[in-house]
Protein backbone atom coordinates (compact mmCIF):
# COMPACT_ATOMS: atom_id res chain seq x y z
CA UNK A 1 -53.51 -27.69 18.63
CA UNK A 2 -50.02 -28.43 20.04
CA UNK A 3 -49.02 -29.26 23.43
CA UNK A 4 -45.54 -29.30 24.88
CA UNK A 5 -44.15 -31.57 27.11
CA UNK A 6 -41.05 -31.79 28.91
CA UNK A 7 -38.96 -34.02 31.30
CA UNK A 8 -35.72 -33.48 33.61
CA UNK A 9 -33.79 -35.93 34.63
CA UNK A 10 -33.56 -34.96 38.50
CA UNK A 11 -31.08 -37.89 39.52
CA UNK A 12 -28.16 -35.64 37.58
CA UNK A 13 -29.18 -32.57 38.62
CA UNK A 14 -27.26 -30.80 41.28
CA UNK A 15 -28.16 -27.39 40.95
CA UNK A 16 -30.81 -25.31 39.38
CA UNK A 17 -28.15 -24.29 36.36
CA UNK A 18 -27.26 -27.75 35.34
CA UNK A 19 -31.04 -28.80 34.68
CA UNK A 20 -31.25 -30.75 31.49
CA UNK A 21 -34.96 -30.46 29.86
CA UNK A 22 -35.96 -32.15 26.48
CA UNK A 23 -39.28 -30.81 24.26
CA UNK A 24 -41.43 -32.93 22.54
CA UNK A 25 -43.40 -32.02 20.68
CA UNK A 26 -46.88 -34.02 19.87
CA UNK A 27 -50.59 -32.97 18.31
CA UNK A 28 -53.05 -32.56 21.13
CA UNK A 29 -55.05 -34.72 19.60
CA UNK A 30 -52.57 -37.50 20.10
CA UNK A 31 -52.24 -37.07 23.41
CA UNK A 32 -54.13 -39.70 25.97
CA UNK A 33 -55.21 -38.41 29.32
CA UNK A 34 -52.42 -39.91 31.44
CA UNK A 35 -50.17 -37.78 29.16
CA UNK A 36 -52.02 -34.24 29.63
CA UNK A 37 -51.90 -34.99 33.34
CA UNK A 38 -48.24 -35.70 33.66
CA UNK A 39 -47.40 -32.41 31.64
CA UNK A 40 -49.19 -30.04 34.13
CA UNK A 41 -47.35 -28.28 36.53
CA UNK A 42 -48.79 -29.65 39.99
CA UNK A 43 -47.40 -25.96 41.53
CA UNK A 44 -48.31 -24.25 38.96
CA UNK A 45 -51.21 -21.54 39.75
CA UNK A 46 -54.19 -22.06 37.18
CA UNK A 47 -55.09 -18.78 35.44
CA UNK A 48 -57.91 -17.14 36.54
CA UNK A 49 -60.39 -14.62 34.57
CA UNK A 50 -62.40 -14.10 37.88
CA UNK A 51 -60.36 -10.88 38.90
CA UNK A 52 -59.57 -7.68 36.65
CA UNK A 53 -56.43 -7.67 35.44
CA UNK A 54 -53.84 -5.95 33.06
CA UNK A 55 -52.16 -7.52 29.78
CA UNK A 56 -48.93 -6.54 28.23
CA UNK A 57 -49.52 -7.81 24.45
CA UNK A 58 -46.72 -7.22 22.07
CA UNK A 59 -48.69 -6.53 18.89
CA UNK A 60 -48.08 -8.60 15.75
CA UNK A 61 -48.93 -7.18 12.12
CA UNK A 62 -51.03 -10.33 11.52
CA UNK A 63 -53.87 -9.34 13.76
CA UNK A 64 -53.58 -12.22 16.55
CA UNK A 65 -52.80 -9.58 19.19
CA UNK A 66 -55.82 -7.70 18.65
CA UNK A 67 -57.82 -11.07 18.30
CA UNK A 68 -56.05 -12.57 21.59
CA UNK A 69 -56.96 -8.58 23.21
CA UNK A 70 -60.37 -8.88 22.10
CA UNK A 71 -61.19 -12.25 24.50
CA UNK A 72 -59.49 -11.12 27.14
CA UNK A 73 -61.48 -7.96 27.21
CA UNK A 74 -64.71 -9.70 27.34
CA UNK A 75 -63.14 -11.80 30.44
CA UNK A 76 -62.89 -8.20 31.60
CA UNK A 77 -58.92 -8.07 31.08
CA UNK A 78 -57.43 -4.66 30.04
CA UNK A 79 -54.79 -4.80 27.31
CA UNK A 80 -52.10 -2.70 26.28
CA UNK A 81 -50.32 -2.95 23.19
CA UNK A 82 -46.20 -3.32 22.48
CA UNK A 83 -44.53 -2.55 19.29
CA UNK A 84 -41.24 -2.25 18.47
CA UNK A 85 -40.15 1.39 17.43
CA UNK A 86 -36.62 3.18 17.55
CA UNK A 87 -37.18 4.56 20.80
CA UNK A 88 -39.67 4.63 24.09
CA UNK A 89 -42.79 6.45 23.56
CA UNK A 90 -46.57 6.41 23.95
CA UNK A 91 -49.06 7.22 21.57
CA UNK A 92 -51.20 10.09 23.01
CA UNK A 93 -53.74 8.61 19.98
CA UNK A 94 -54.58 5.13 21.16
CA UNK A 95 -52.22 4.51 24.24
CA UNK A 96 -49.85 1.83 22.48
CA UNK A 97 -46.27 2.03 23.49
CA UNK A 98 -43.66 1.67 21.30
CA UNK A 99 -40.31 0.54 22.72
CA UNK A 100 -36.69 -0.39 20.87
CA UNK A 101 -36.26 -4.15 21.39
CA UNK A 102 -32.58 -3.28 21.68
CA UNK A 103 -32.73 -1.13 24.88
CA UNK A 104 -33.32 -2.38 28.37
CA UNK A 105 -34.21 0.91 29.51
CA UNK A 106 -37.27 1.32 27.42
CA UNK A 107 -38.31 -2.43 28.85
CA UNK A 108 -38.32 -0.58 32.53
CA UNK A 109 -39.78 2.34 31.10
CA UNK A 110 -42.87 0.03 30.25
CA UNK A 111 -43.36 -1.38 33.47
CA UNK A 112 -43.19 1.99 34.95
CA UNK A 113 -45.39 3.23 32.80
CA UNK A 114 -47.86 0.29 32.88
CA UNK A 115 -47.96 0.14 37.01
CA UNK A 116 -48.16 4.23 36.82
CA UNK A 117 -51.18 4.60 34.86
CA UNK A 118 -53.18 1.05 36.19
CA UNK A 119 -54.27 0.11 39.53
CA UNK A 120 -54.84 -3.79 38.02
CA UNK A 121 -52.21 -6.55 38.64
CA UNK A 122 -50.45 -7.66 35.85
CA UNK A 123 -51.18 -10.59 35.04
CA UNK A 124 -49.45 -12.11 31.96
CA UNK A 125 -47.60 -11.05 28.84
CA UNK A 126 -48.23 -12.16 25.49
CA UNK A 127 -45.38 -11.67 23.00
CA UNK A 128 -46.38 -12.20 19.54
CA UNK A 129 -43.33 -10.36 17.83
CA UNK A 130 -42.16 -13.48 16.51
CA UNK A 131 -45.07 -13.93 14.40
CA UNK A 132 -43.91 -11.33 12.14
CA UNK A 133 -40.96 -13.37 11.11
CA UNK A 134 -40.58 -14.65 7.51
CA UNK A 135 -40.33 -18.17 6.50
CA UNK A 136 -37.20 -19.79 5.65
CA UNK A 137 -37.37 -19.60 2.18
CA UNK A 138 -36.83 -15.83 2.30
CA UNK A 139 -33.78 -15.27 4.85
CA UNK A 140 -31.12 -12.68 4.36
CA UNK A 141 -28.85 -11.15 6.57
CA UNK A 142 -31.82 -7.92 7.07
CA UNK A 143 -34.26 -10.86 7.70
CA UNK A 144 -32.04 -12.35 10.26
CA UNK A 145 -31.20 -9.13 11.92
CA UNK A 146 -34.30 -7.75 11.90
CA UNK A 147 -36.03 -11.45 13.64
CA UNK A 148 -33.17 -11.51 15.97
CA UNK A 149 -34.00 -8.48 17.03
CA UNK A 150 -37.43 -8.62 17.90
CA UNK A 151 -37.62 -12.20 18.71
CA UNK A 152 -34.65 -13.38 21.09
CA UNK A 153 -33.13 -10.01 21.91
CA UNK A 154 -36.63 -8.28 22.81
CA UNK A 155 -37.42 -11.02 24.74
CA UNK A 156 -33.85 -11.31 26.77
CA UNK A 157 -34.85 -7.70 27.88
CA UNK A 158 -38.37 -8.60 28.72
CA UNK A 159 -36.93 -11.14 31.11
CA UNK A 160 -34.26 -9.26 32.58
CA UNK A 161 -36.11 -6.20 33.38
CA UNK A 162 -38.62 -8.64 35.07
CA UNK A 163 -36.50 -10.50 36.92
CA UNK A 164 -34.39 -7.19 38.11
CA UNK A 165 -37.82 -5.89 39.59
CA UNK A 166 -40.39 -7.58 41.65
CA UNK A 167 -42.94 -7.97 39.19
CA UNK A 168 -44.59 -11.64 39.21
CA UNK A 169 -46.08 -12.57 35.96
CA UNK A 170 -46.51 -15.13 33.52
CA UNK A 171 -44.98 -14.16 29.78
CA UNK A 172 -46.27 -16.33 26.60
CA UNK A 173 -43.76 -16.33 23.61
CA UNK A 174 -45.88 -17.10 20.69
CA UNK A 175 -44.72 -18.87 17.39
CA UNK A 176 -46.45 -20.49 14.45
CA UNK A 177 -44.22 -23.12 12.63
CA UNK A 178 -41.64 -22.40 14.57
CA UNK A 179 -41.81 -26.92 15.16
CA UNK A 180 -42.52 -28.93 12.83
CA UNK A 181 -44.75 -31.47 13.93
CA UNK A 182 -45.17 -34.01 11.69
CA UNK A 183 -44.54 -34.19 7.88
CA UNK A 184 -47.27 -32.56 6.97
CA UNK A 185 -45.96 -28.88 7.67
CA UNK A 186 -46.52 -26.59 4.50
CA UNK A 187 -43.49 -24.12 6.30
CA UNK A 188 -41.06 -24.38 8.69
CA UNK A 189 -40.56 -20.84 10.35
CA UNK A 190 -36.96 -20.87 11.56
CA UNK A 191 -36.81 -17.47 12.37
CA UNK A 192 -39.84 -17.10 14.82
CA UNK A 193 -37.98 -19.66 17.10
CA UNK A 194 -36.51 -17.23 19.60
């Protein structure tokens, strides 16, 4: 396990766009006490299973979204599933949605139709798109295109659609080897990096 840390440097910092952050990153099980204390958020709402709630989870092909659905249904979390397809649409099979990663709209479209057809509050998003990416090794301009897409460009219109409504919610952007850590890496995945 990984944890990030982060520091700004608030005596140059005039305004909220000039805020300078740096990422370390260090094994978890490097990390002494003093150091997982100073890289919680004080304001920072812990999360809270105690409550029904929906989940947005944009489905990998490598099975950690269904995994990571799994738990949070036995917290008593309901789930719906995100994959990327050419165009909005629902399947009237299981209920996943499919939306283009290129197309705001289809972004709103999902918030509409997840607030429409659930009472819940939504209460995080886990995007796990990246994880389809290839490693390195492999790259070509479809690769790139393709990873672009559904890594930075999907999740530009994730944000944007949230911040241009009023929904409050945390999002997760998931990666694995996106860092390398230490030396020891087998694979550095460049491309899941959004």
């Amino acid at each position: 396990n990984v944890k990030e840390t982060g520091n700004t440097n608030s005596s140059t910092l005039k305004t909220s766009k000039n805020n300078l952050y740096d990422i370390k990153w260090i094994p978890y099980d490097e990390l002494e006490e003093k150091e997982l204390k100073h890289t919680e958020n004080p304001n920072s709402e812990k999360m809270s299973f105690d409550n029904e709630g929906l989940w947005l989870i944009f489905e990998d092909g490598s099975g950690t979204g269904k995994e990571l659905s799994n738990e949070l249904e036995k917290k008593g979390q309901k789930c719906i599933f995100v994959l990327p397809g050419k165009e909005y649409s629902v399947s009237s099979n299981d209920g996943k949605i499919f939306v283009n990663p290129e197309n705001e709209k289809d972004f709103e479209n999902l918030f509409f139709h997840a607030s429409k057809n659930s009472d819940l509050p939504l209460k995080g998003i886990l995007h796990l798109w990246n994880l389809d990416a290839v490693n390195c090794g492999e790259i070509n301009s479809k690769v790139i295109d393709k990873s672009h897409k559904l890594g930075c460009i999907s999740v530009m219109n994730l944000t944007k659609t949230i911040e241009n409504s009023s929904i409050n919610t945390r999002i997760w952007i998931v990666t694995r080897g996106a860092n390398a850590i230490n030396k020891k890496a087998k694979e550095y995945m460049c491309l899941q990096a959004p």
